[in-house]
N, C-alpha and C. Protein backbone atom coordinates (compact mmCIF):
# COMPACT_ATOMS: atom_id res chain seq x y z
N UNK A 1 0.85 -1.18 0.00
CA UNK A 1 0.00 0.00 0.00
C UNK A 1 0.89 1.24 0.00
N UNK A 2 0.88 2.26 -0.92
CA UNK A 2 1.50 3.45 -0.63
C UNK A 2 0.84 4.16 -0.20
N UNK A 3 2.05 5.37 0.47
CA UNK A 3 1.45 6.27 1.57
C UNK A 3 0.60 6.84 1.07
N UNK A 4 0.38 7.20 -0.10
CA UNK A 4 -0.46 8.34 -0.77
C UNK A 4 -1.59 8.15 -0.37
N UNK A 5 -2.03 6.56 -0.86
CA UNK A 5 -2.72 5.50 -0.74
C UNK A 5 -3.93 5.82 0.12
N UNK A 6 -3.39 6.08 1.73
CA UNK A 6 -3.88 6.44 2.91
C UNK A 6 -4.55 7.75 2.79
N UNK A 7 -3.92 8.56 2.61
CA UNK A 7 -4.79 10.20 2.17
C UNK A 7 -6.26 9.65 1.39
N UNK A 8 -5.73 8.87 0.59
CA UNK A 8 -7.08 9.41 -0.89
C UNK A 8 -8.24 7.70 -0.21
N UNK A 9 -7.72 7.28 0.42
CA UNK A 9 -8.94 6.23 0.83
C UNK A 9 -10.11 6.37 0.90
N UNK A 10 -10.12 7.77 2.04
CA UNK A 10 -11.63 8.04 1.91
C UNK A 10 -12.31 8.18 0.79
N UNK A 11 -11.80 9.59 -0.37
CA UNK A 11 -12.16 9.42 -1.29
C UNK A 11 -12.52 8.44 -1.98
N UNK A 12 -11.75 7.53 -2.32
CA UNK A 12 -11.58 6.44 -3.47
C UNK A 12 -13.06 5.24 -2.67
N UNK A 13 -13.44 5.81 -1.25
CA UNK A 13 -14.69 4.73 -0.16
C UNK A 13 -15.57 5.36 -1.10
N UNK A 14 -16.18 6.87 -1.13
CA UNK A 14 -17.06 7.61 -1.52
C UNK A 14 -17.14 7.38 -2.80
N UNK A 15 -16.17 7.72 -3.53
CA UNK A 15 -16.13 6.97 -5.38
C UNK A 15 -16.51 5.72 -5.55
N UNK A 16 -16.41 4.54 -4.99
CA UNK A 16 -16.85 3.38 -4.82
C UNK A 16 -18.14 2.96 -4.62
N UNK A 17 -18.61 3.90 -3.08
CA UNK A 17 -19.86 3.44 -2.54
C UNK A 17 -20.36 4.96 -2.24
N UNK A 18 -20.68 5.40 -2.63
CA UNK A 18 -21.36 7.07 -2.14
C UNK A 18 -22.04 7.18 -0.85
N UNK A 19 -22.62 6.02 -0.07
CA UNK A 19 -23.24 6.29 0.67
C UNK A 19 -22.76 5.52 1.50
N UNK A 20 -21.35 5.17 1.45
CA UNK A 20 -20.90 4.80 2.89
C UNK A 20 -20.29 5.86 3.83
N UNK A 21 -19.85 7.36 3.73
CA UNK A 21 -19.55 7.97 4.93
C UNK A 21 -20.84 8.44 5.68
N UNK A 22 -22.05 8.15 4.93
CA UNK A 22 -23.22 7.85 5.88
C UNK A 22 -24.25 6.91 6.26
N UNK A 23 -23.07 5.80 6.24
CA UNK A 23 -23.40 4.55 6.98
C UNK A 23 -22.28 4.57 8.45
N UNK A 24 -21.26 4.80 7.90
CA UNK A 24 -20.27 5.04 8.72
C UNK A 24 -20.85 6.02 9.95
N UNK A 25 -21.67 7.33 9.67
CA UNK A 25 -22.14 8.40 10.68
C UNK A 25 -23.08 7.05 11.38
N UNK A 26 -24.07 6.51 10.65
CA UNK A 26 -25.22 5.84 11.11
C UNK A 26 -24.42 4.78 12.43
N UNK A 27 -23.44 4.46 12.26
CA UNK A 27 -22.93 2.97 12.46
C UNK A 27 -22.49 3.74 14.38
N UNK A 28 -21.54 4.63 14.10
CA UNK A 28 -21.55 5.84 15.32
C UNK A 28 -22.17 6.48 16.26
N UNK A 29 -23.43 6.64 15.57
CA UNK A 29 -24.69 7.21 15.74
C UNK A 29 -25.58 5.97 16.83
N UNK A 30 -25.41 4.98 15.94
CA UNK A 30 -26.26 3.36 16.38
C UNK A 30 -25.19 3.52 17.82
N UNK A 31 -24.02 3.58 17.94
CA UNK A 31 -23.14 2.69 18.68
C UNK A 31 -23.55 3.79 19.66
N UNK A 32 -23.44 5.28 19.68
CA UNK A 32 -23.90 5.95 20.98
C UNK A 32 -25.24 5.72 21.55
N UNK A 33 -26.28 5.35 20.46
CA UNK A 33 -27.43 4.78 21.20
C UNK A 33 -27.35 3.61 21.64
N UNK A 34 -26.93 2.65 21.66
CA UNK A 34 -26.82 1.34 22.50
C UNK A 34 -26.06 1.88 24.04
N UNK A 35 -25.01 2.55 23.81
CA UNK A 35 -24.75 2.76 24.80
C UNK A 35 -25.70 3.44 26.16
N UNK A 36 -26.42 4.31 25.04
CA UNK A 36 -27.50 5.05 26.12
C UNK A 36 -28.35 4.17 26.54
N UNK A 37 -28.81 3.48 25.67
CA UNK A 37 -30.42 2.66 26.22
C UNK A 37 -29.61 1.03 27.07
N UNK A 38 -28.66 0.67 26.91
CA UNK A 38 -28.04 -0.90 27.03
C UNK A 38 -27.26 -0.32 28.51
N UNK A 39 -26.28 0.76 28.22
CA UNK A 39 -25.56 0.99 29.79
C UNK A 39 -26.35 2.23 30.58
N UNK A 40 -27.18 2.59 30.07
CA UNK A 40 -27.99 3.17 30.93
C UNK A 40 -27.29 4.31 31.35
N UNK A 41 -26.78 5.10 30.06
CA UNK A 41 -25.96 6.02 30.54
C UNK A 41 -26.90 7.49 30.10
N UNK A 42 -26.66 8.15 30.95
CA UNK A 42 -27.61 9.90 30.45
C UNK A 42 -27.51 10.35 29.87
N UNK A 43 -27.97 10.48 28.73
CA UNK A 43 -27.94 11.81 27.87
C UNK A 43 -27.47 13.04 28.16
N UNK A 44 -26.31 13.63 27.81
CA UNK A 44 -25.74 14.59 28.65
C UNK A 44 -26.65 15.67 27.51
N UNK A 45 -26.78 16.87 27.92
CA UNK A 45 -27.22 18.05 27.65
C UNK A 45 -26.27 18.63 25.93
N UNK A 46 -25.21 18.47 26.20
CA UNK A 46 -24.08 18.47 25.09
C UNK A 46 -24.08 17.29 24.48
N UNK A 47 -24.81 16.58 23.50
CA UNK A 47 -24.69 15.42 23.15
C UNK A 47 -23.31 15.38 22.46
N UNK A 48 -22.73 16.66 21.47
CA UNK A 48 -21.51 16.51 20.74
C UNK A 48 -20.06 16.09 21.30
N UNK A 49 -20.23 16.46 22.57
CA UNK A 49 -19.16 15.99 23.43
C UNK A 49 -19.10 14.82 23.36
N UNK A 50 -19.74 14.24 22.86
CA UNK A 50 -19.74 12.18 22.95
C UNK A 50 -18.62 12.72 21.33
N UNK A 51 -17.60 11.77 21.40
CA UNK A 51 -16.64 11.10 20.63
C UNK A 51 -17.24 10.72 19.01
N UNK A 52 -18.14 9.64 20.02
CA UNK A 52 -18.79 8.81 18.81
C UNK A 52 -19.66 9.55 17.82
N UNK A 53 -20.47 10.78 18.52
CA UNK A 53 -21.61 11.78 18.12
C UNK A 53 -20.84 12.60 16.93
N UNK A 54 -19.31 13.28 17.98
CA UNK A 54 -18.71 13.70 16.66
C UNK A 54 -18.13 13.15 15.86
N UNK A 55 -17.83 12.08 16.00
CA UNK A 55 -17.29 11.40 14.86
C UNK A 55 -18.49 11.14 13.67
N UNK A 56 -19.78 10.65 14.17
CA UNK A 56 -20.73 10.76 13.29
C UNK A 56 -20.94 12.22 12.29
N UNK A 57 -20.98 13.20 13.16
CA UNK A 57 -20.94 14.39 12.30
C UNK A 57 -19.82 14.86 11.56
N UNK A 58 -18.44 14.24 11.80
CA UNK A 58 -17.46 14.93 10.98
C UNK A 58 -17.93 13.76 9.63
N UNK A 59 -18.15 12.50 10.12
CA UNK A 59 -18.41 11.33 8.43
C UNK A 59 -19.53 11.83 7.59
N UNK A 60 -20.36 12.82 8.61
CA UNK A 60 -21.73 13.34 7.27
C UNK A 60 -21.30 14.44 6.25
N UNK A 61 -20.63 15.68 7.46
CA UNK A 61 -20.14 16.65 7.18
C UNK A 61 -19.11 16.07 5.51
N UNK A 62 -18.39 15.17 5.60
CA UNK A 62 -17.38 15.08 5.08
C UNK A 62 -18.08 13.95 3.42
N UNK A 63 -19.07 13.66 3.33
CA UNK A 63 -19.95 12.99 2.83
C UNK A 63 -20.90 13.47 1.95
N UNK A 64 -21.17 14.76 2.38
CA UNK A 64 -21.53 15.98 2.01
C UNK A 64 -20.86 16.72 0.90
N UNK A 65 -19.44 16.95 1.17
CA UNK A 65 -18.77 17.71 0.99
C UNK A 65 -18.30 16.97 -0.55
N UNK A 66 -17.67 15.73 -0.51
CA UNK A 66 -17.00 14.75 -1.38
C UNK A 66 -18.15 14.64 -2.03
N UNK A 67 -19.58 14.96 -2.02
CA UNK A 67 -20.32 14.76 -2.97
C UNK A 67 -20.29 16.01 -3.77
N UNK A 68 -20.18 16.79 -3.21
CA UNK A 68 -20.28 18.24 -3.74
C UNK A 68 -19.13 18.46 -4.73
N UNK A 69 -17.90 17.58 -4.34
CA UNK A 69 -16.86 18.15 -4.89
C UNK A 69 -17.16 17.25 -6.46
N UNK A 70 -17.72 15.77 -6.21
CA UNK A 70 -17.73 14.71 -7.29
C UNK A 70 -18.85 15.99 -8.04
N UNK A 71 -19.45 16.00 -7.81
CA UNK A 71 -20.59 16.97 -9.06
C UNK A 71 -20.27 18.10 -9.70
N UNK A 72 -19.04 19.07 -8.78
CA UNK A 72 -18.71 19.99 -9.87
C UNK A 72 -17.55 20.07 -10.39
N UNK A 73 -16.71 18.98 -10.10
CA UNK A 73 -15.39 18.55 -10.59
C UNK A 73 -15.54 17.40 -11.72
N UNK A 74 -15.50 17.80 -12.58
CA UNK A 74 -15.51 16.13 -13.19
C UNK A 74 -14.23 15.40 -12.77
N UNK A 75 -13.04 15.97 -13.01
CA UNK A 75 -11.44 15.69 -13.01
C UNK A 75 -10.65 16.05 -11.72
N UNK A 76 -11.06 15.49 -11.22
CA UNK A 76 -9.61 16.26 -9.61
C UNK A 76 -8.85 15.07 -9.89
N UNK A 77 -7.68 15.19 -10.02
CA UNK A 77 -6.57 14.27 -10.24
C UNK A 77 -5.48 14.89 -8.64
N UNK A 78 -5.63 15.90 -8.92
CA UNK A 78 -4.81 16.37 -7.21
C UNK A 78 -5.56 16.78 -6.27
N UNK A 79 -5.85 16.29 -4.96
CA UNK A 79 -6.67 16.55 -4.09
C UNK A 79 -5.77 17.07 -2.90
N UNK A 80 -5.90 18.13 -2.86
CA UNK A 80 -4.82 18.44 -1.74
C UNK A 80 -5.47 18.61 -0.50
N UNK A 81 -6.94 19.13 -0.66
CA UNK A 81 -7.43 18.74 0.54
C UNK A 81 -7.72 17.67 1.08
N UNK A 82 -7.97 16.16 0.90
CA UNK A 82 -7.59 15.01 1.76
C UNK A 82 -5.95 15.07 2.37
N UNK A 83 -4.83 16.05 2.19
CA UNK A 83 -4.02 15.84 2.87
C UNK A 83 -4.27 16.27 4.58
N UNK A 84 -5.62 16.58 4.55
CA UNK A 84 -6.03 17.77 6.01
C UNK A 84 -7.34 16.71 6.40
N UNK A 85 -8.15 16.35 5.66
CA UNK A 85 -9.17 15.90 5.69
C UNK A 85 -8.99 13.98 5.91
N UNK A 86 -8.38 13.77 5.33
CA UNK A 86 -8.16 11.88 5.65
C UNK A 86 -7.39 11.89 7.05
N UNK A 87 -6.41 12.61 7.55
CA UNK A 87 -6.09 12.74 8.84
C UNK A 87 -7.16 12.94 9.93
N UNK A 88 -8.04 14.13 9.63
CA UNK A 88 -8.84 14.53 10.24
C UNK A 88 -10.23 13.39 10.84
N UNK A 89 -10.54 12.89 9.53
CA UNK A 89 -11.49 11.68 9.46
C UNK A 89 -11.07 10.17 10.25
N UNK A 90 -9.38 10.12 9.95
CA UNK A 90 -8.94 9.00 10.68
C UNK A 90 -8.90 9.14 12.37
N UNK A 91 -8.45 10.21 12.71
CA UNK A 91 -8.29 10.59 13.92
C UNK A 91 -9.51 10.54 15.37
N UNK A 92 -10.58 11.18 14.05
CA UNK A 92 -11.89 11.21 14.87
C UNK A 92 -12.68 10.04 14.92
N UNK A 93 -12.51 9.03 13.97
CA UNK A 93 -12.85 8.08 13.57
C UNK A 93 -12.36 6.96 14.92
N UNK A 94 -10.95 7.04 15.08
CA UNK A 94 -10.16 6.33 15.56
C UNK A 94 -10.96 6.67 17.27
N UNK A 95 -10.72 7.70 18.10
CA UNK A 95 -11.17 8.23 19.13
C UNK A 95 -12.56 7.47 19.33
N UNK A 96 -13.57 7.69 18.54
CA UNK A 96 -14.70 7.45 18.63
C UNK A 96 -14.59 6.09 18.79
N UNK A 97 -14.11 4.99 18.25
CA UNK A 97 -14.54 3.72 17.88
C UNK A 97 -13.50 3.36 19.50
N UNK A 98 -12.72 3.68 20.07
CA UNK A 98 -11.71 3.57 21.13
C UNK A 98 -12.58 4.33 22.23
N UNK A 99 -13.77 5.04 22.29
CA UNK A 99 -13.95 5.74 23.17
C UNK A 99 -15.88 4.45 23.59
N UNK A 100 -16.30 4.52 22.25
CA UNK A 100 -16.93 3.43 22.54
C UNK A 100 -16.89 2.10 23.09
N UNK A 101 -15.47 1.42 22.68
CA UNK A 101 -15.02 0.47 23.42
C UNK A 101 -15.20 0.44 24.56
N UNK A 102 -14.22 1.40 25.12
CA UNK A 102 -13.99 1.63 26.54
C UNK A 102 -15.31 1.57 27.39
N UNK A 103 -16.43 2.73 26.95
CA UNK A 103 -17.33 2.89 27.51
C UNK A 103 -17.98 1.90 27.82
N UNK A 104 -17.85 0.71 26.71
CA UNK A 104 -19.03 -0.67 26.49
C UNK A 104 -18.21 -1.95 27.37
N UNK A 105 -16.71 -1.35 27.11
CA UNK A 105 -16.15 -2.56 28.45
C UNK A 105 -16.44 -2.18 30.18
N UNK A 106 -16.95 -0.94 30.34
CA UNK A 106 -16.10 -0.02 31.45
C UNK A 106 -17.42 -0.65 32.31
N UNK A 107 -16.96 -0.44 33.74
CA UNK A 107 -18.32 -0.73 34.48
C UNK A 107 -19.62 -0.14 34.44
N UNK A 108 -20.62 -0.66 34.50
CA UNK A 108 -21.89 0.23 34.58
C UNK A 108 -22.21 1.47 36.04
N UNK A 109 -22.00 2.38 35.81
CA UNK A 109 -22.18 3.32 36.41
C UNK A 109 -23.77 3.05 37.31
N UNK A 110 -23.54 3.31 38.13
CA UNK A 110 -24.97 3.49 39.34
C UNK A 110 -25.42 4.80 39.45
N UNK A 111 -26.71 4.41 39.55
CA UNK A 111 -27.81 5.59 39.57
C UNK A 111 -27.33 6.54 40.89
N UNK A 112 -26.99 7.82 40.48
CA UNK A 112 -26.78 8.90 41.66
C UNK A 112 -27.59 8.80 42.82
N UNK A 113 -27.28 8.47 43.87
CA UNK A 113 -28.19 8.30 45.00
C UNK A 113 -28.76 9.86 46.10
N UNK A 114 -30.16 9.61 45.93
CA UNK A 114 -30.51 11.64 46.80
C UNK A 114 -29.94 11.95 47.86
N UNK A 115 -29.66 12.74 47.99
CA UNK A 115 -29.18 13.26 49.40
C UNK A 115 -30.50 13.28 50.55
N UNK A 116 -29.80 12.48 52.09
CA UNK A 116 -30.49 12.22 52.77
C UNK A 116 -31.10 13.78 53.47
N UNK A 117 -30.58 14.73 53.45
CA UNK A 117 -30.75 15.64 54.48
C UNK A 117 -29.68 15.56 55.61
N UNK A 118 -29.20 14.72 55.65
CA UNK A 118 -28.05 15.17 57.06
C UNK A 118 -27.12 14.71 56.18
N UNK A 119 -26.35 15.29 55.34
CA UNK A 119 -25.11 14.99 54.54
C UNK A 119 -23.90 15.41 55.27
N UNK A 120 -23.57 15.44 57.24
CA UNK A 120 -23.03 15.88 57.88
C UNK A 120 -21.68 15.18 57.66
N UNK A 121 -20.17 15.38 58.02
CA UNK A 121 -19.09 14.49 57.76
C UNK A 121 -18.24 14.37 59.16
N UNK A 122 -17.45 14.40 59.50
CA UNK A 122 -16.48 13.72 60.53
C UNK A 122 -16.34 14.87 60.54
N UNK A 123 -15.51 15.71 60.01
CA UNK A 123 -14.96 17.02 59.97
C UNK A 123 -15.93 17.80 60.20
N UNK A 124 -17.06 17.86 60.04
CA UNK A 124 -17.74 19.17 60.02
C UNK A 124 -18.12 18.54 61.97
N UNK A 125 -18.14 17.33 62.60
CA UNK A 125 -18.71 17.11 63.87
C UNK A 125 -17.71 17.24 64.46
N UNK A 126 -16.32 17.13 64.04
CA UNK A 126 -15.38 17.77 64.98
C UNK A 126 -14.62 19.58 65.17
N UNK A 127 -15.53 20.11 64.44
CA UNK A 127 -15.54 21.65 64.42
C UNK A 127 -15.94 22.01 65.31
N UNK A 128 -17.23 21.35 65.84
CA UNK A 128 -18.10 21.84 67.49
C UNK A 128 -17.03 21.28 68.80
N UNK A 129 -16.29 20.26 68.37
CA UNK A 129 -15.39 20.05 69.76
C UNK A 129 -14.36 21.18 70.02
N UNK A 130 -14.14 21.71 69.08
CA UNK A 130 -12.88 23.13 69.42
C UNK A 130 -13.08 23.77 69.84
C-alpha cells in the first residue's frame, strides 16, 4: 500500500460506494445509542461531546462535501485537501470507535443516589469540639 494510498482512501470509499460515509455516521450514531439505552448512561445536555456523536458528524459533514466536490469537478486528479481531511477523518474516527469500546467494556455506572438531608461528615462534627 502506498502512503499516498492512505490520504485518498476516503475518497476512493465515496467513489466506490457514495453512501458509505453515511453509513459510517449511522454505524456511530447506532453505537452511541446502545450505549444510552443498554448501559444506561444519560444523555448529557451536550450530546456533541460524545466522541462517537462527533465522529458521526465529521463522516456526514465530510460525505456531504465529497459529494459536492464529485458533481462539480468532473477531473480532480490532485486533491490536496484530503491531505487535512483523511487525517482529520482517521483521527476522529479512531477516538470514537476507542472511546466506545472503553465505555461498552467499562463498568456500569450506578444511579446517583438523593441526598439524605443530614449529609453531615467527621470534619464538620469535629468543628463543634474546638
Amino acid at each position: 500500500m502506498d502512503f499516498l494510498s492512505l490520504f485518498t482512501a476516503p475518497q476512493a470509499l465515496v467513489q466506490a460506494w457514495p453512501a458509505a460515509p453515511f453509513l459510517l455516521a449511522a454505524a456511530f450514531a447506532l453505537a452511541q445509542l446502545a450505549l444510552i439505552v443498554f448501559r444506561q448512561h444519560r444523555p448529557a445536555m451536550i450530546l456533541w461531546r460524545r466522541p462517537a456523536l462527533f465522529a458521526a458528524a465529521i463522516w456526514v459533514v465530510y460525505g456531504l462535501y465529497e459529494l459536492q466536490v464529485q458533481a462539480t469537478q468532473l477531473y480532480a486528479n490532485i486533491r490536496i485537501d484530503l491531505l487535512v481531511l483523511a487525517p482529520i477523518l482517521y483521527v476522529f474516527s479512531a477516538v470514537g470507535v476507542w472511546w466506545v469500546a472503553r465505555e461498552w467494556r467499562g463498568p456500569q455506572r450506578p444511579q446517583a443516589e438523593a441526598p439524605t438531608g443530614d449529609a453531615g461528615t467527621a470534619a464538620d462534627e469535629n468543628i463543634g469540639d474546638r
